[in-house]
N, C-alpha and C. Protein backbone atom coordinates (compact mmCIF):
# COMPACT_ATOMS: atom_id res chain seq x y z
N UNK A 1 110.34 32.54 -17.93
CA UNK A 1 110.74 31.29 -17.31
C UNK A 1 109.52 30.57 -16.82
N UNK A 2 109.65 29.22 -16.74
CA UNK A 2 108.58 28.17 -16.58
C UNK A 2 108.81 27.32 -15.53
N UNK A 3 108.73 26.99 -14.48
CA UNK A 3 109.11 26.14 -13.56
C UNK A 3 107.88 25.05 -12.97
N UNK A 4 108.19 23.81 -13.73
CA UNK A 4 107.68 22.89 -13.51
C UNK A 4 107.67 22.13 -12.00
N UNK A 5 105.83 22.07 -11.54
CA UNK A 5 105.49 21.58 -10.34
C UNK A 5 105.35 20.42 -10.48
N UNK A 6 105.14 19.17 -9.65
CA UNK A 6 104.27 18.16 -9.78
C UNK A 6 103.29 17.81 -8.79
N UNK A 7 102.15 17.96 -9.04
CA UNK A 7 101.05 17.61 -8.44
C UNK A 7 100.18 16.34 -8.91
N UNK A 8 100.11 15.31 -8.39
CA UNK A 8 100.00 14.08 -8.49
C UNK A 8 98.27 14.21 -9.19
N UNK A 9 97.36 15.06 -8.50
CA UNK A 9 96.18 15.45 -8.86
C UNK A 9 95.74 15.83 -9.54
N UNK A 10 96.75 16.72 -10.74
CA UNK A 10 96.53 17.66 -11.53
C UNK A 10 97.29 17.74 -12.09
N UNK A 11 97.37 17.71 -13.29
CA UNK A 11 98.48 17.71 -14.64
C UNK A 11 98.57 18.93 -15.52
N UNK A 12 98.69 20.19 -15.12
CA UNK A 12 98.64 21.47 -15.96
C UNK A 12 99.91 21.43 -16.73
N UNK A 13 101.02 20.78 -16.34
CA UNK A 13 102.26 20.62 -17.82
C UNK A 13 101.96 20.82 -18.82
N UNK A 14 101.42 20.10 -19.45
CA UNK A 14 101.14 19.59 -20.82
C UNK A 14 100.63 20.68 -21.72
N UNK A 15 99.11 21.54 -20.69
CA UNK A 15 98.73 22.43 -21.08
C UNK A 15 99.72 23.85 -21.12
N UNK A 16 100.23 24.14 -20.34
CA UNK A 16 101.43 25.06 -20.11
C UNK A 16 102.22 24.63 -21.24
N UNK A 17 102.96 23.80 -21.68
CA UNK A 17 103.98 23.55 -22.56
C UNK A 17 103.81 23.99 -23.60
N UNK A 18 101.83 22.87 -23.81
CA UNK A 18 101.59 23.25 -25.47
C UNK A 18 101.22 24.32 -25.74
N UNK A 19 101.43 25.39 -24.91
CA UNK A 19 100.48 26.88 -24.80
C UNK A 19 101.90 27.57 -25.18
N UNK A 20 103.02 27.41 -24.44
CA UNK A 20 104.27 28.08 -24.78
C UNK A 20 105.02 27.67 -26.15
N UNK A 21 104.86 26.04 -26.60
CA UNK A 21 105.31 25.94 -27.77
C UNK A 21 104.60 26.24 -28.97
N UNK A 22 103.28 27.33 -28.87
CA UNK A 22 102.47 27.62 -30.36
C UNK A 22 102.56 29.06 -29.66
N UNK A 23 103.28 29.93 -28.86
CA UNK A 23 103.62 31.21 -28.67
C UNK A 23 104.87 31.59 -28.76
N UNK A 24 106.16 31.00 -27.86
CA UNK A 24 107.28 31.25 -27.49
C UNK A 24 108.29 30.15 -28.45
N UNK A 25 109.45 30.51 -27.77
CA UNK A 25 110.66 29.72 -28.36
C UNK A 25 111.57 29.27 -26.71
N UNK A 26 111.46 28.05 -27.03
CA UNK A 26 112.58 27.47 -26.19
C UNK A 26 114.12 27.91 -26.42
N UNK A 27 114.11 28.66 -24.46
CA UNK A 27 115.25 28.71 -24.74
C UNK A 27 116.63 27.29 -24.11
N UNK A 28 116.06 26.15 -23.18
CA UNK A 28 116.85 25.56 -22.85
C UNK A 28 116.37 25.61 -20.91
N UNK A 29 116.83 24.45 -20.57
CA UNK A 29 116.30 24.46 -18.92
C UNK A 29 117.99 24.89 -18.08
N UNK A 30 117.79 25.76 -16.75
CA UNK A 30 118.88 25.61 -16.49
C UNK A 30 118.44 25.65 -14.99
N UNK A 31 119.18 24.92 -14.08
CA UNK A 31 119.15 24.95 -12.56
C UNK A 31 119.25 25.72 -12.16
N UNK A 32 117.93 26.38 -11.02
CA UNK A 32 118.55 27.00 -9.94
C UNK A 32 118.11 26.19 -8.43
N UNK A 33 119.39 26.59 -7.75
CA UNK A 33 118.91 25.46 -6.45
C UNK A 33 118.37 24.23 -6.63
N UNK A 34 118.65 23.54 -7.61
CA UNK A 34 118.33 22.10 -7.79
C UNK A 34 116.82 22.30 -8.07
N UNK A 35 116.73 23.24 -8.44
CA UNK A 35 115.04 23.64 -9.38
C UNK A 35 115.02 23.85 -10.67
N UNK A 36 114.56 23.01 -11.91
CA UNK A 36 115.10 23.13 -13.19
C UNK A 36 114.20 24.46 -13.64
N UNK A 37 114.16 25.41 -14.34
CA UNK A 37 113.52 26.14 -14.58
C UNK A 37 113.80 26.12 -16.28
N UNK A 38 112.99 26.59 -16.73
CA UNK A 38 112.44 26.34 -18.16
C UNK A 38 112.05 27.75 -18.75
N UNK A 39 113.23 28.06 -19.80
CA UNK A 39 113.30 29.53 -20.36
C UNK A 39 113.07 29.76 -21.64
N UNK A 40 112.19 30.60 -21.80
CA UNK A 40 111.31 30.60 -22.89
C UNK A 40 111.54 32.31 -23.58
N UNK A 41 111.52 32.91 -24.87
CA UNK A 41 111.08 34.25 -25.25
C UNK A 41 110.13 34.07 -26.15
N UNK A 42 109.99 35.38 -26.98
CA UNK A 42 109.08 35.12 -28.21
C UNK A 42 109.90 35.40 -29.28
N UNK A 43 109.51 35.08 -30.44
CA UNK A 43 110.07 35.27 -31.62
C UNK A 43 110.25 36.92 -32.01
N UNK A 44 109.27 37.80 -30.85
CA UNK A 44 109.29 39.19 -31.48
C UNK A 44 110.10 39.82 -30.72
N UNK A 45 110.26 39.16 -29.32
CA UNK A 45 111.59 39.75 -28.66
C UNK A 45 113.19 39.57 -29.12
N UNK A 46 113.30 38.10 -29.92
CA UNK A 46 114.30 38.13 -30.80
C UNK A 46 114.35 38.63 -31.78
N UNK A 47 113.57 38.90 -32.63
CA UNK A 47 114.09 39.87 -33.92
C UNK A 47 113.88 41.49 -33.49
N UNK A 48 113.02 41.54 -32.50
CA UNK A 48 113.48 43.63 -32.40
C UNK A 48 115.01 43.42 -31.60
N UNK A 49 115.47 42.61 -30.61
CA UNK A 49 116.50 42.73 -29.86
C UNK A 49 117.63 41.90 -30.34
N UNK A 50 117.88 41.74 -31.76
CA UNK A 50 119.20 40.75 -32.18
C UNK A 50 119.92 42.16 -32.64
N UNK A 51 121.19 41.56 -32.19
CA UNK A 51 122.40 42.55 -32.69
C UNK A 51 122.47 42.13 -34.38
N UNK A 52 122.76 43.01 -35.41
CA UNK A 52 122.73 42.25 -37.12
C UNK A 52 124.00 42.09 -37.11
N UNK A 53 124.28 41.20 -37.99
CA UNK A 53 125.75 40.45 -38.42
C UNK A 53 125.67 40.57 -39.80
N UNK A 54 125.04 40.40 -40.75
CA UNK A 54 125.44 40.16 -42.12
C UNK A 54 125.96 39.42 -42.57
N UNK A 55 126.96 38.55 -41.91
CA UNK A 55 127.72 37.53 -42.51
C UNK A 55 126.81 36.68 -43.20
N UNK A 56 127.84 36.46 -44.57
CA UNK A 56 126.92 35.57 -45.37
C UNK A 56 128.06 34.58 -45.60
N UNK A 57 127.65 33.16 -45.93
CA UNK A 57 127.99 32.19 -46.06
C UNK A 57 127.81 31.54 -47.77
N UNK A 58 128.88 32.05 -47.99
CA UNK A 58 128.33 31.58 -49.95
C UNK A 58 127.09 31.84 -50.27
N UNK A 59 126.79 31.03 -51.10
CA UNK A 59 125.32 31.65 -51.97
C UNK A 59 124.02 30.84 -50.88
N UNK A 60 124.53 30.27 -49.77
CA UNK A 60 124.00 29.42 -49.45
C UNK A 60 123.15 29.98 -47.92
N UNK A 61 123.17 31.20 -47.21
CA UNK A 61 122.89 31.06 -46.38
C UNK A 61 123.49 32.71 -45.60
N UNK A 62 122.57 33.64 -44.59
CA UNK A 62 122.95 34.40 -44.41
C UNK A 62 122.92 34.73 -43.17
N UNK A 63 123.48 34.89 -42.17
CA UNK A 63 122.99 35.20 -40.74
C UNK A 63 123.06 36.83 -40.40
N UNK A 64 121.32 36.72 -40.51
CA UNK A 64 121.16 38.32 -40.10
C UNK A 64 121.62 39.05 -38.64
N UNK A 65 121.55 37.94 -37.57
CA UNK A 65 121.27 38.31 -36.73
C UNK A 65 121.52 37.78 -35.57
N UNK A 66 122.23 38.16 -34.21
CA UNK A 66 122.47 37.68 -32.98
C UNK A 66 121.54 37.93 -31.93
N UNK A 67 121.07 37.30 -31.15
CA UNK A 67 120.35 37.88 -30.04
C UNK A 67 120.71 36.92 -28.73
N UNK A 68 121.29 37.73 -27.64
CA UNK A 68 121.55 36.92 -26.60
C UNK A 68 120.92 37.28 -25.10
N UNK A 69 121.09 36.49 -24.34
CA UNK A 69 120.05 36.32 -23.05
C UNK A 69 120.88 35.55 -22.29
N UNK A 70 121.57 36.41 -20.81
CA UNK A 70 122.46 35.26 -19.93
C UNK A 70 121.97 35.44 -18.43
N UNK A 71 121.46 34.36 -18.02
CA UNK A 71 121.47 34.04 -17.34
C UNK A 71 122.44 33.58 -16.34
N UNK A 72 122.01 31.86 -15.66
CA UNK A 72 123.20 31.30 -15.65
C UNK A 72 124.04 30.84 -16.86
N UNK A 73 123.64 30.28 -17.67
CA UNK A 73 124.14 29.98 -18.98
C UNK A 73 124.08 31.28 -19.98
N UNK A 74 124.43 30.86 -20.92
CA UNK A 74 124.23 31.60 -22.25
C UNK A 74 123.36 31.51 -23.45
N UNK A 75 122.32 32.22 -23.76
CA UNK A 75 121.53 31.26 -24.65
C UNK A 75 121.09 32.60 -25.79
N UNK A 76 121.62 32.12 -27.16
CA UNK A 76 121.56 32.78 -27.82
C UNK A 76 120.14 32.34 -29.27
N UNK A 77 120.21 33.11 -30.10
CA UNK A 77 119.15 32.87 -31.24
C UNK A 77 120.50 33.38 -32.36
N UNK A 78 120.10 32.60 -33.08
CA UNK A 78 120.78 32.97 -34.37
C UNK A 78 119.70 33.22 -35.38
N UNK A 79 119.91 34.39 -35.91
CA UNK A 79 118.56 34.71 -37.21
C UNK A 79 119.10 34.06 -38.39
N UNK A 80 119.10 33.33 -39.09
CA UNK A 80 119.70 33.27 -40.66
C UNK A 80 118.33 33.30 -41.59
N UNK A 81 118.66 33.53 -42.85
CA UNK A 81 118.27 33.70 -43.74
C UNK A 81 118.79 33.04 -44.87
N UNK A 82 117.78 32.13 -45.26
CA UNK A 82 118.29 31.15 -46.53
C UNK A 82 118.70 31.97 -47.80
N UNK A 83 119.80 31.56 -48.52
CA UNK A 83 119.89 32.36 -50.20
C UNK A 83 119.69 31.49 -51.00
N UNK A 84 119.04 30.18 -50.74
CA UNK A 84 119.27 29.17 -51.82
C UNK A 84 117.91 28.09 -51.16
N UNK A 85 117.57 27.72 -52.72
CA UNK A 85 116.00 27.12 -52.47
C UNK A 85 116.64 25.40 -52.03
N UNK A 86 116.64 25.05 -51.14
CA UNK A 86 117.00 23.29 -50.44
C UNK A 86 118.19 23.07 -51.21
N UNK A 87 119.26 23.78 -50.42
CA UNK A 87 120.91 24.09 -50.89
C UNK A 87 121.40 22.55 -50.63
N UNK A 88 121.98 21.88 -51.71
CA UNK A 88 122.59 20.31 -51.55
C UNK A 88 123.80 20.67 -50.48
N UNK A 89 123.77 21.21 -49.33
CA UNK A 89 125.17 21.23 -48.05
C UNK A 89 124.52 20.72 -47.05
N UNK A 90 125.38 19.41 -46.61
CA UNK A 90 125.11 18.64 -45.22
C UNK A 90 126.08 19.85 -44.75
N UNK A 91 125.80 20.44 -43.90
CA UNK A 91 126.77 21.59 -43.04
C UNK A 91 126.48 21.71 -41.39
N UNK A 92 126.69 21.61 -40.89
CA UNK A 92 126.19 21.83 -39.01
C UNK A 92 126.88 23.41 -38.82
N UNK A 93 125.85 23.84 -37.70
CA UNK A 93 126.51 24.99 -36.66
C UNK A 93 127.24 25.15 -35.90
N UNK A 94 128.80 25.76 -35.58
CA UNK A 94 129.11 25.90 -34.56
C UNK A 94 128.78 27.39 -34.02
N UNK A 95 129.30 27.04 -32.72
CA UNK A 95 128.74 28.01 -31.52
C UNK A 95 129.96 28.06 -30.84
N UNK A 96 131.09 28.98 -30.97
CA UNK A 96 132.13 28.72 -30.12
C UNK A 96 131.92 30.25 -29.27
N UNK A 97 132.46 30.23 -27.60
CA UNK A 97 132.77 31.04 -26.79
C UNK A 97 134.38 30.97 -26.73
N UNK A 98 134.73 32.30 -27.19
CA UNK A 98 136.41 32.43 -26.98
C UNK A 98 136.76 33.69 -26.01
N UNK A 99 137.97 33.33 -25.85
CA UNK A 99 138.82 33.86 -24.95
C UNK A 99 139.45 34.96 -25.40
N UNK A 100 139.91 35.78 -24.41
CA UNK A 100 140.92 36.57 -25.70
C UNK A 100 142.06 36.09 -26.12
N UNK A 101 142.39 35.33 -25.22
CA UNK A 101 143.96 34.20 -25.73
C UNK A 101 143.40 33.77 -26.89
N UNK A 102 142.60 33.23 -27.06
CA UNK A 102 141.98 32.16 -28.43
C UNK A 102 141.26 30.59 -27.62
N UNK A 103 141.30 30.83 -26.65
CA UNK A 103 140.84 29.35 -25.65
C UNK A 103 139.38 29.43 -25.98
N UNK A 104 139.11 28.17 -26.27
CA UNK A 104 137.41 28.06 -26.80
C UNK A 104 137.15 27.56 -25.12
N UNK A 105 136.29 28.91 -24.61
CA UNK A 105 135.63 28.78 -23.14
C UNK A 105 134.50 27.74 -23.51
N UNK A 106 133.49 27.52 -23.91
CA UNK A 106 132.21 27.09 -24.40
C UNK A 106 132.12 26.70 -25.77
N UNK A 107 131.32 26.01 -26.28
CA UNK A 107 130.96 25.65 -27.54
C UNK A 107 130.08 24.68 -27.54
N UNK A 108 129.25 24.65 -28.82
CA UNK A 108 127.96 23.77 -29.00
C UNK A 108 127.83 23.79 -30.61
N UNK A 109 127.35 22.63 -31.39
CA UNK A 109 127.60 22.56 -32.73
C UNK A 109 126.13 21.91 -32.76
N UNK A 110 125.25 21.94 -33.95
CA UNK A 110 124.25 21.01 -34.01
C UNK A 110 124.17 21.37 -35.43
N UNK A 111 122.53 20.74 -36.07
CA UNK A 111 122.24 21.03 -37.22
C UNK A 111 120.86 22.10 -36.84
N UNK A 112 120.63 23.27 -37.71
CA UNK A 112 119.96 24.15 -37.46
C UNK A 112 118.41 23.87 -36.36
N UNK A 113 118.33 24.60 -35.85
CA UNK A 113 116.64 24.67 -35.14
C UNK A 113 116.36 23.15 -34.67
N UNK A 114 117.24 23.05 -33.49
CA UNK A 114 116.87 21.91 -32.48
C UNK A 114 116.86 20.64 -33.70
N UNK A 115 117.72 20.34 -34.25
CA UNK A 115 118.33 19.37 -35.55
C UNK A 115 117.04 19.27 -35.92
N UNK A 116 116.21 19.98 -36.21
CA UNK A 116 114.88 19.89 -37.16
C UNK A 116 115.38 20.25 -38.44
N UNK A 117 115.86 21.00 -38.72
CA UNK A 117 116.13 21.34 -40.18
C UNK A 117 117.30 21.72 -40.59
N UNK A 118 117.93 20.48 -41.20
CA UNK A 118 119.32 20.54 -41.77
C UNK A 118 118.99 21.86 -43.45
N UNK A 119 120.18 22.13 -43.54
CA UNK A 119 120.21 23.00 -44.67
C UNK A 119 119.38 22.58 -45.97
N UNK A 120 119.40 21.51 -45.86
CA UNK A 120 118.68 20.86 -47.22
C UNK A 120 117.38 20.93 -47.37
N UNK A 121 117.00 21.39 -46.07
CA UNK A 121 115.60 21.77 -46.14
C UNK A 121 114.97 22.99 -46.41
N UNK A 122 115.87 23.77 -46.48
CA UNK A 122 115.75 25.79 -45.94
C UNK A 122 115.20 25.84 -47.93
N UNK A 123 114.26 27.03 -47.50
CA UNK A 123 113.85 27.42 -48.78
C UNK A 123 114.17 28.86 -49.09
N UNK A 124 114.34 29.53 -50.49
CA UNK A 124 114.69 30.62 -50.58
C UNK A 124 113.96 31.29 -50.26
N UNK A 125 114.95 32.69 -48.99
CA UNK A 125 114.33 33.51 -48.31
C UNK A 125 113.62 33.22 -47.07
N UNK A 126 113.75 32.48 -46.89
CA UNK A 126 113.43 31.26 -45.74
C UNK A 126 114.09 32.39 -44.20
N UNK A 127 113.50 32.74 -43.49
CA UNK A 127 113.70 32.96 -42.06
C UNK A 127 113.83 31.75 -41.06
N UNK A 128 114.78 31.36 -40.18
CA UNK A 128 115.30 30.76 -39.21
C UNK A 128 115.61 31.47 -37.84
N UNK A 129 114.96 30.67 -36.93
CA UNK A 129 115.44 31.33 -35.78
C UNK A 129 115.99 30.03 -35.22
N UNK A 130 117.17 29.89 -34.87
CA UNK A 130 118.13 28.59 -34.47
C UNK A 130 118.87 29.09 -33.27
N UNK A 131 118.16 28.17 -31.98
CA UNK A 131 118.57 28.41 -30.43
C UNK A 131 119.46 27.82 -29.88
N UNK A 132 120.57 28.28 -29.39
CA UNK A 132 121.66 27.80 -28.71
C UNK A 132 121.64 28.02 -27.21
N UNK A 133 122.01 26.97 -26.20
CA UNK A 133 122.48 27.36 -24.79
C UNK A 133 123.63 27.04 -24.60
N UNK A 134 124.67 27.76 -24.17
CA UNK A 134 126.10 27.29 -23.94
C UNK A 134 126.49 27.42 -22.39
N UNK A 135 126.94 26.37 -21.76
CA UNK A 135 126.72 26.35 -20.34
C UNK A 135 128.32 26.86 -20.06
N UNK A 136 128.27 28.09 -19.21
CA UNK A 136 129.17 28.80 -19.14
C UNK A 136 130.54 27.99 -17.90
N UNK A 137 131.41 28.35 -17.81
CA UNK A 137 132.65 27.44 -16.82
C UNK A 137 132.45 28.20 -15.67
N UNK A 138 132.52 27.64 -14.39
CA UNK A 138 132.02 27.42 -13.62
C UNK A 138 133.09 28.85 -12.77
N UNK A 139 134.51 29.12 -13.43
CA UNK A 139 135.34 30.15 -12.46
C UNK A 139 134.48 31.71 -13.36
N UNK A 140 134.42 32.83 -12.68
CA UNK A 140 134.65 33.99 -12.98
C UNK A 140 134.60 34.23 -14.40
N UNK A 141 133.95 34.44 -15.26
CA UNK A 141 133.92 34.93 -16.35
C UNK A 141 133.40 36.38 -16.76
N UNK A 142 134.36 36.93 -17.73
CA UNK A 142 133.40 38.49 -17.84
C UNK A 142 133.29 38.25 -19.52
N UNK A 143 132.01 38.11 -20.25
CA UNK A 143 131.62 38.04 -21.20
C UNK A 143 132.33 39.44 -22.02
N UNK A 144 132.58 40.26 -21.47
CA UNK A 144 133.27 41.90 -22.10
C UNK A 144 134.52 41.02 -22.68
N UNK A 145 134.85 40.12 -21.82
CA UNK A 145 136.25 39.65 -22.45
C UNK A 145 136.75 38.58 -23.56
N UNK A 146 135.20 38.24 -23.38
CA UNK A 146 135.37 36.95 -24.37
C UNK A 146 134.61 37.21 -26.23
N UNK A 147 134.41 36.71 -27.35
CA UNK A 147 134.12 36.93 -28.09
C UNK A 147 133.18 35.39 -28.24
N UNK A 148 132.27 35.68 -29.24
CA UNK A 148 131.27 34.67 -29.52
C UNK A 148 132.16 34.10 -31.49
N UNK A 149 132.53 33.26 -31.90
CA UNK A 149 132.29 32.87 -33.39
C UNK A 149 131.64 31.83 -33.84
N UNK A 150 130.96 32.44 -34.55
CA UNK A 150 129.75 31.36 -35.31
C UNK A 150 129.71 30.70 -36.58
N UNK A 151 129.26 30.07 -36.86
CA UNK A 151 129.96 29.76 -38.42
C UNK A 151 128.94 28.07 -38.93
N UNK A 152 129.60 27.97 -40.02
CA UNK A 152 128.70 26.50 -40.65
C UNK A 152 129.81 25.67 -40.96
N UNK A 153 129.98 23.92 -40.79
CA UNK A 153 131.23 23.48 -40.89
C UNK A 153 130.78 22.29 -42.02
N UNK A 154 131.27 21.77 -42.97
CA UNK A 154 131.29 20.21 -43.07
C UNK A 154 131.66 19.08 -42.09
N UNK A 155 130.78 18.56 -41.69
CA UNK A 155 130.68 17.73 -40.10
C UNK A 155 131.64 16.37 -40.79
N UNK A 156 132.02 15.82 -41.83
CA UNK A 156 132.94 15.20 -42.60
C UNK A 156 134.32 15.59 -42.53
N UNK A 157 134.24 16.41 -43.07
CA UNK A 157 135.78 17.01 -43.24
C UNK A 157 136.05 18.10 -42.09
N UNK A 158 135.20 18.81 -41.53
CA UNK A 158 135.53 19.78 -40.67
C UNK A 158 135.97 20.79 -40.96
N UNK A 159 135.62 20.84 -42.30
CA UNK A 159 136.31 22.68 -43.25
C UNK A 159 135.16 23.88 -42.59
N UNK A 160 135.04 24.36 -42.64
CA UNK A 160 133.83 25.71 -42.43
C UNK A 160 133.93 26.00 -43.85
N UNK A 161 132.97 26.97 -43.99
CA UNK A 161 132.35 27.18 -44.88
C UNK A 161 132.81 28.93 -45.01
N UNK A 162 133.48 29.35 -45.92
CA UNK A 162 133.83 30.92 -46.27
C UNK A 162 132.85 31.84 -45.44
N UNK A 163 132.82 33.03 -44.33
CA UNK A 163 131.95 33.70 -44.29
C UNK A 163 132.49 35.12 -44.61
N UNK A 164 132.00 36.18 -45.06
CA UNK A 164 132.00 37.10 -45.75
C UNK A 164 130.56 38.25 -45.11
N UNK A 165 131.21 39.78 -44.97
CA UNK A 165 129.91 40.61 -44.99
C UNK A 165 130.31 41.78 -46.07
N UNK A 166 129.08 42.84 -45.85
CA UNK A 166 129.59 43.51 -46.85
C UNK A 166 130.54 44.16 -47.21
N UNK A 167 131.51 44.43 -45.93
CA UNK A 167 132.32 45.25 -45.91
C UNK A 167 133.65 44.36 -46.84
């Protein structure tokens, strides 16, 4: 975590930032006590500590991997792995938090890696690490109870996209 001072005299931000964005991965700012704090890992703490998924998504795309970190919020990494060299699918991410009823607690949708790189860009074999924060509801929650589903949608039509593992 990073918690930004301001000192009118001295400007170390900038240097701090650009020092964490050519080391770490943003994970998203979240309040404490009306103090924004600024949460950061590394790329090597997410791939030794992601849970694997396998789900693959057509010929198009594979998500190796979950890795999560909760704070006050929720802030996860999604590992995928491209199967297809700049796959023609406009597709976005969702990020849903469910219930065990089926009540979507949380959710967040974008286009991969802070909308830097839509699918059309991913090259074969291509590693992705794509960061989510989902700001959790404010009563009592026990994450034991809830389930995470992830998935790729047509942002047009709103179909998802088949996912499949090996089993």
């Amino acid at each position: 975590w990073y918690r930004e001072l301001h000192n009118s005299g001295w400007v170390p931000n900038s240097a701090v930032e650009q020092a964490l964005s050519q080391s770490a991965i943003s994970l998203g700012t979240e309040n404490t006590n009306g103090i924004p704090l600024r949460l950061y890992t590394s790329p090597t703490t997410i791939l030794a500590q992601q849970q694997p998924s396998g789900a693959r998504f057509g010929e198009v795309a594979r998500l190796e991997g979950v890795w999560l970190a909760q704070r006050g919020d929720l802030h996860l990494a999604l590992i995928w792995r491209s199967l297809a060299d700049h796959p023609p699918l406009d597709a976005k991410v969702f990020v849903h938090l469910v219930s065990s009823a089926g009540e979507i607690l949380a959710q967040v949708d974008g286009v991969p890696v802070a909308w830097t790189r839509p699918l059309e860009t991913w090259q074969q074999g291509e590693q992705l690490l794509d960061v989510y924060s989902l700001s959790l509801p404010a009563h009592d929650l026990r994450l034991s109870d809830a389930s995470l589903q992830i998935g790729l949608y047509n942002p047009e039509t709103g179909a998802r996209l088949a996912a499949c593992d090996s089993a």
